[in-house]
Protein backbone atom coordinates (compact mmCIF):
# COMPACT_ATOMS: atom_id res chain seq x y z
CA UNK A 1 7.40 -1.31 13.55
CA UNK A 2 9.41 1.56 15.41
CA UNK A 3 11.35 -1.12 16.86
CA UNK A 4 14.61 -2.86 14.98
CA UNK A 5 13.69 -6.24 15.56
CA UNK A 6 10.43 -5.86 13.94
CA UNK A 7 11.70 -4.20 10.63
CA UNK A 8 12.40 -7.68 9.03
CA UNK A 9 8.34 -7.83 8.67
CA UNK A 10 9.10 -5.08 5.97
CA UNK A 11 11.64 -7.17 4.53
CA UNK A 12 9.10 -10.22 4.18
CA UNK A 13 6.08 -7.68 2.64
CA UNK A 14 8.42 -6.28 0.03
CA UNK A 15 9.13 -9.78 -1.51
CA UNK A 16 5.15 -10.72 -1.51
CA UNK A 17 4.51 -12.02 -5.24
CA UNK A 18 1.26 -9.97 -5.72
CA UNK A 19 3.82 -7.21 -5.51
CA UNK A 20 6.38 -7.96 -8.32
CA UNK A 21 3.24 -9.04 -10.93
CA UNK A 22 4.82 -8.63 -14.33
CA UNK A 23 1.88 -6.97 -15.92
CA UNK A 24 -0.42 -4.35 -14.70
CA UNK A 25 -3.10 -6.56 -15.61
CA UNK A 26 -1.96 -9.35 -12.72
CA UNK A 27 -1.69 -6.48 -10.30
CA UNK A 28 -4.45 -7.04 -7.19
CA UNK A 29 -7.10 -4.80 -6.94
CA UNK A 30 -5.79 -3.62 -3.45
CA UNK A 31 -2.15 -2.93 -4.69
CA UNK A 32 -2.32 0.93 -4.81
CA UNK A 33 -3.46 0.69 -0.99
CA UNK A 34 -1.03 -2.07 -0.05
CA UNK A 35 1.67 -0.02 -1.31
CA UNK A 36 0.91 3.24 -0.06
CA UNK A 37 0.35 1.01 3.70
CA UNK A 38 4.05 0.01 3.44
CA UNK A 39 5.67 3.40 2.09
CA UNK A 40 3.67 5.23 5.21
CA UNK A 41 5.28 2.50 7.13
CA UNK A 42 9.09 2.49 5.91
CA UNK A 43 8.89 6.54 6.15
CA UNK A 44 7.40 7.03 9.42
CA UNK A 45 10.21 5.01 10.99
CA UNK A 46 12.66 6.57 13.09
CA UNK A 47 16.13 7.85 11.14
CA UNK A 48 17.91 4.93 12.87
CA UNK A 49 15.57 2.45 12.20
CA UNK A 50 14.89 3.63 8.46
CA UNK A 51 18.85 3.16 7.97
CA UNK A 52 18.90 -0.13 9.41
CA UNK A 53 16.07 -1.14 6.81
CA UNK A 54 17.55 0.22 4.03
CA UNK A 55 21.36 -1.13 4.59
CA UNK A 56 19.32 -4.48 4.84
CA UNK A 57 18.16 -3.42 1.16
CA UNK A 58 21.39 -2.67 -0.02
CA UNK A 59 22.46 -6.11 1.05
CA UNK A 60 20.11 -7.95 -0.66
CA UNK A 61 21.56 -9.86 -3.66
CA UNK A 62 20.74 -7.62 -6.87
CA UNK A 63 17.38 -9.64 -8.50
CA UNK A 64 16.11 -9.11 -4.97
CA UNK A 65 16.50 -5.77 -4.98
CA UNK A 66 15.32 -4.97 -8.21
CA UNK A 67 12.04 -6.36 -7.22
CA UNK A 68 11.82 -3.64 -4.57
CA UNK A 69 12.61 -0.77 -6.58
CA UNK A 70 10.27 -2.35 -9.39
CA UNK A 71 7.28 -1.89 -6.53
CA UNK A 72 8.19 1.44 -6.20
CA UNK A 73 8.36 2.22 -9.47
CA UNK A 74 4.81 0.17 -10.57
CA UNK A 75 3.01 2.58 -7.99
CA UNK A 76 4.83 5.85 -9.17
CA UNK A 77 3.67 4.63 -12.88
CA UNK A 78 0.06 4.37 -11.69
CA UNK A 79 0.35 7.74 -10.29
CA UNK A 80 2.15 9.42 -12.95
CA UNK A 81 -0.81 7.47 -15.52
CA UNK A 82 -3.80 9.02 -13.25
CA UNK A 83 -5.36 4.98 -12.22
CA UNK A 84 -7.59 6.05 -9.46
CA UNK A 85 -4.77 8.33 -8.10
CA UNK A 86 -2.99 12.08 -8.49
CA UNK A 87 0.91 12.23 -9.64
CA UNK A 88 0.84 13.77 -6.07
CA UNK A 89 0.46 10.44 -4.50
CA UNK A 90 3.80 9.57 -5.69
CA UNK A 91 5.64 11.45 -3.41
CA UNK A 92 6.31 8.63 -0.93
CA UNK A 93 7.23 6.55 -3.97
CA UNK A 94 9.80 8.60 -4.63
CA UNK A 95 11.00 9.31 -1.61
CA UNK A 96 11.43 6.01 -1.23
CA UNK A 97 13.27 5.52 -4.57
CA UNK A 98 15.70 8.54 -3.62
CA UNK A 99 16.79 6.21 -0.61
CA UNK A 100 17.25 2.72 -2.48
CA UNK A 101 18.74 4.89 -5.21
CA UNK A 102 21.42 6.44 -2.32
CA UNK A 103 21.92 2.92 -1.13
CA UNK A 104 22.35 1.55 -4.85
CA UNK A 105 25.08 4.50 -5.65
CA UNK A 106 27.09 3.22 -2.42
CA UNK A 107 27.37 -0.74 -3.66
CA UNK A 108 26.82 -0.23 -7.01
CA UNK A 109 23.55 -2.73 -7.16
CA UNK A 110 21.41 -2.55 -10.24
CA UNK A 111 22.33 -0.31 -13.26
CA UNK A 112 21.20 3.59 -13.09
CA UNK A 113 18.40 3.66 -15.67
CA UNK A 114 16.25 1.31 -12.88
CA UNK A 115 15.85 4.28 -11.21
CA UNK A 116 14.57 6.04 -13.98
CA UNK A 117 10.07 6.27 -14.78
CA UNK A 118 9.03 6.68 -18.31
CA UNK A 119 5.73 8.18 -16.89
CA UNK A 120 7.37 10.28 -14.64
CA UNK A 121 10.17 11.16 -17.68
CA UNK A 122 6.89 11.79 -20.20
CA UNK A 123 5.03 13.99 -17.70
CA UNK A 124 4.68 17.54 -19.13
CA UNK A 125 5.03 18.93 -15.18
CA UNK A 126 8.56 17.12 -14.91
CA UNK A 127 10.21 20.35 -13.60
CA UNK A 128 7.31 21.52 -11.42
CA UNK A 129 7.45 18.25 -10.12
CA UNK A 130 11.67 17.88 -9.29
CA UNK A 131 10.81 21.39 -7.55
CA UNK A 132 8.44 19.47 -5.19
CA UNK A 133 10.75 17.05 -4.72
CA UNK A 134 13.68 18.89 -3.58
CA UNK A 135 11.29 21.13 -1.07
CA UNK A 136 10.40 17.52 0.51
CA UNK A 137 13.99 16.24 0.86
């Protein structure tokens, strides 16, 4: 997927339904994986390519692009909620989310507080873990 004309593949995972479920129960059992597959994807692409991907993002009409930051945000719940995984394995997540969240400041998309994670807000290691964050930027 290093190559531009194979980024729309990402484009068509994102919008898969057993993505956006609207309950955790409805979630697959292979979500956590299927997420992580496609965040190791998006981030191991080259600069160029990852900017290409995420102005296609940005251009996405705002409903559509909610859904992709709701992904994001599912998985960085699950983390955050220790469901099979450590708040550690949100880092990708979030990495993620710092990009759609630079592309949503630029066209003004969806509203800030979709950008914000109750679990991640609730976490008693909040600081500890914005410290982390900024060393991985």
């Amino acid at each position: 997927t290093d190559e531009p004309e194979n980024l729309p593949v990402l484009l068509i995972i994102l919008e898969n339904p057993m993505l956006l479920a609207s309950r955790r129960s409805q979630l697959f059992p292979g979500y956590s994986l299927a997420v992580q597959c496609i965040m190791t994807a998006m981030l191991a692409l080259p600069a160029g390519c990852q900017d290409i991907l995420f102005s296609w993002l940005r251009q996405l009409p705002s409903e559509y692009f909610k859904r992709v930051v709701d992904v994001f945000q599912e998985f960085i719940s699950l983390c955050f909620e220790g469901k099979g995984m450590s708040e550690q394995d949100a880092n990708p997540a979030i990495m993620v989310l710092a990009q759609l969240w630079q592309r949503n400041k630029e066209a003004s998309i969806l509203p800030s507080h979709c950008f914000q994670n109750r679990a991640v807000s609730s976490s008693s290691r909040l600081q500890e873990h914005y410290n982390r964050y900024l060393e991985q930027r």
